[in-house]
Protein backbone atom coordinates (compact mmCIF):
# COMPACT_ATOMS: atom_id res chain seq x y z
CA UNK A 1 106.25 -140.30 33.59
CA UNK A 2 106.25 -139.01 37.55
CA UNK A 3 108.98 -136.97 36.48
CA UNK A 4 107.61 -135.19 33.79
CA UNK A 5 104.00 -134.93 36.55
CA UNK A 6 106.49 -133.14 39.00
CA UNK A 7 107.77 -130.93 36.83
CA UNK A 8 104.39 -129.64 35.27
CA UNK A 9 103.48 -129.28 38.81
CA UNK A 10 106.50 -127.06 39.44
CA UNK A 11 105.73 -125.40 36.44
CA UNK A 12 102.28 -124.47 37.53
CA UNK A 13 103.21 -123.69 40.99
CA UNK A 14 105.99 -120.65 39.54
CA UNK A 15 103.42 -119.28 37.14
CA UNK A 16 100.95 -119.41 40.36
CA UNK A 17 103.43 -117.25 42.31
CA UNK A 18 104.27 -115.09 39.71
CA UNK A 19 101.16 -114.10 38.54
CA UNK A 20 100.14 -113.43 42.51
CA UNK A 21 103.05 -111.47 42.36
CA UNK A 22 102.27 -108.95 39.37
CA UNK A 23 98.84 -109.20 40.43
CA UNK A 24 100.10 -107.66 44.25
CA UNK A 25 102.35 -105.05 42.22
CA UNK A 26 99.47 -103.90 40.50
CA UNK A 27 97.35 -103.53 43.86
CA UNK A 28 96.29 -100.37 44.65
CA UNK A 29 96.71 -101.36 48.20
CA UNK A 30 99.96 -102.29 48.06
CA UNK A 31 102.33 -99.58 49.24
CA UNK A 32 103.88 -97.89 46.34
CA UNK A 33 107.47 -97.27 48.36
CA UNK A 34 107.76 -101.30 48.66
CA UNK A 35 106.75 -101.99 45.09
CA UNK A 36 109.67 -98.91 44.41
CA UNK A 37 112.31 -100.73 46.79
CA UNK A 38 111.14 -104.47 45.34
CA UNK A 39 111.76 -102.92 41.42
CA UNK A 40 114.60 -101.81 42.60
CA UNK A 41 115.69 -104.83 43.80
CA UNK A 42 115.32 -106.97 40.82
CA UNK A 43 117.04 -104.85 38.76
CA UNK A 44 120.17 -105.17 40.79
CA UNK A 45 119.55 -108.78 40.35
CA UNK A 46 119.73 -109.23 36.56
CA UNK A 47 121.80 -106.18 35.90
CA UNK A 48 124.72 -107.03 33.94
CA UNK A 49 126.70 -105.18 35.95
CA UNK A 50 126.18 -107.35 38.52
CA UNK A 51 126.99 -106.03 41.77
CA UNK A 52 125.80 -108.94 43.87
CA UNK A 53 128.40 -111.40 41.80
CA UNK A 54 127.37 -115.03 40.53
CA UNK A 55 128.40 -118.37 42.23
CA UNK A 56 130.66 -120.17 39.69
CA UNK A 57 128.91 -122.69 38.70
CA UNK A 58 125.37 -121.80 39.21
CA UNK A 59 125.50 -119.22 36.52
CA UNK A 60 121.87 -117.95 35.88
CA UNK A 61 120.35 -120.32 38.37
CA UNK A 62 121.63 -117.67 41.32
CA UNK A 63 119.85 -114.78 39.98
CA UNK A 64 116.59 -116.68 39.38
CA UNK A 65 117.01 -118.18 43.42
CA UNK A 66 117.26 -114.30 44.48
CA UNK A 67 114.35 -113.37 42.41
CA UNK A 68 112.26 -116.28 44.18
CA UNK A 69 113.61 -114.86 46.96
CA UNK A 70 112.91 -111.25 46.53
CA UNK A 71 109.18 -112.03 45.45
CA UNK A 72 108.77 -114.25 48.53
CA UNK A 73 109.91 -110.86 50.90
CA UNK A 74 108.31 -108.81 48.84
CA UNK A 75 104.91 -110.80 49.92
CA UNK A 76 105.63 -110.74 53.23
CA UNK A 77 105.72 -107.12 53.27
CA UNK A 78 102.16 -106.76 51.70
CA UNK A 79 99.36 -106.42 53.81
CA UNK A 80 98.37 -109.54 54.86
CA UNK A 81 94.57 -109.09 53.62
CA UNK A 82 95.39 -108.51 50.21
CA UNK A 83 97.48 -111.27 49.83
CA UNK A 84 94.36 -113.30 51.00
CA UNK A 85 92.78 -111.90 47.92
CA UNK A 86 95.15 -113.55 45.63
CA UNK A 87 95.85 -116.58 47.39
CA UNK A 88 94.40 -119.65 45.54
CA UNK A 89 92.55 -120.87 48.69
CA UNK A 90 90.25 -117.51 48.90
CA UNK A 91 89.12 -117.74 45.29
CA UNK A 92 88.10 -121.43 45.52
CA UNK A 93 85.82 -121.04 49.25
CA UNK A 94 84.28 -117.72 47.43
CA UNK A 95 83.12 -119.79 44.74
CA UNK A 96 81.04 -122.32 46.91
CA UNK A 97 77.66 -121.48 47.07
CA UNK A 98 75.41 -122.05 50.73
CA UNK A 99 72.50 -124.36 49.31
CA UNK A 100 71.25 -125.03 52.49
CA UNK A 101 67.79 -124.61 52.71
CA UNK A 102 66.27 -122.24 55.78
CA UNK A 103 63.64 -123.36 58.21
């Protein structure tokens, strides 16, 4: 049972970064050269050509490490107030209301 818990967490935590992720590519802020280069980027990494090369016996697992990887640089590189925007912490502070009532 606290296996299957930790995975569903996992779960939720990659579909948390990804959609942070396409949400920052899709940010006007967001310069367009870096989303260029991180496009760019990714398609090196799954291109069947594969000019990066695979570890033996990792297979797939490689190519979805340097993807982690790449999206993890590639919000770095965005401004650091617009990831703020997206991060989970920002949304859930915004949402609390001051009830306190004034003298």
């Amino acid at each position: 049972m606290l296996f299957l818990l930790a995975r569903m967490r996992l779960l939720w935590a990659v579909r948390s970064f990804a959609l942070r992720l396409g949400r920052l590519f899709l940010d006007s802020r967001v310069s367009p050269g870096l989303k260029l280069g991180a496009a760019l980027a990714a398609l090196l990494i799954v291109s069947p050509i594969n000019v990066l090369g695979d570890i033996p016996v990792l297979g797939m697992l490689d190519d979805a490490a340097m993807l982690g990887l790449l999206g993890m640089v590639f919000m770095r590189m965005c401004p650091p107030d617009v990831v703020a925007q997206y991060s989970r912490r920002r949304f859930a502070s915004a949402a609390v209301k001051n009830v306190t009532p004034s003298r």
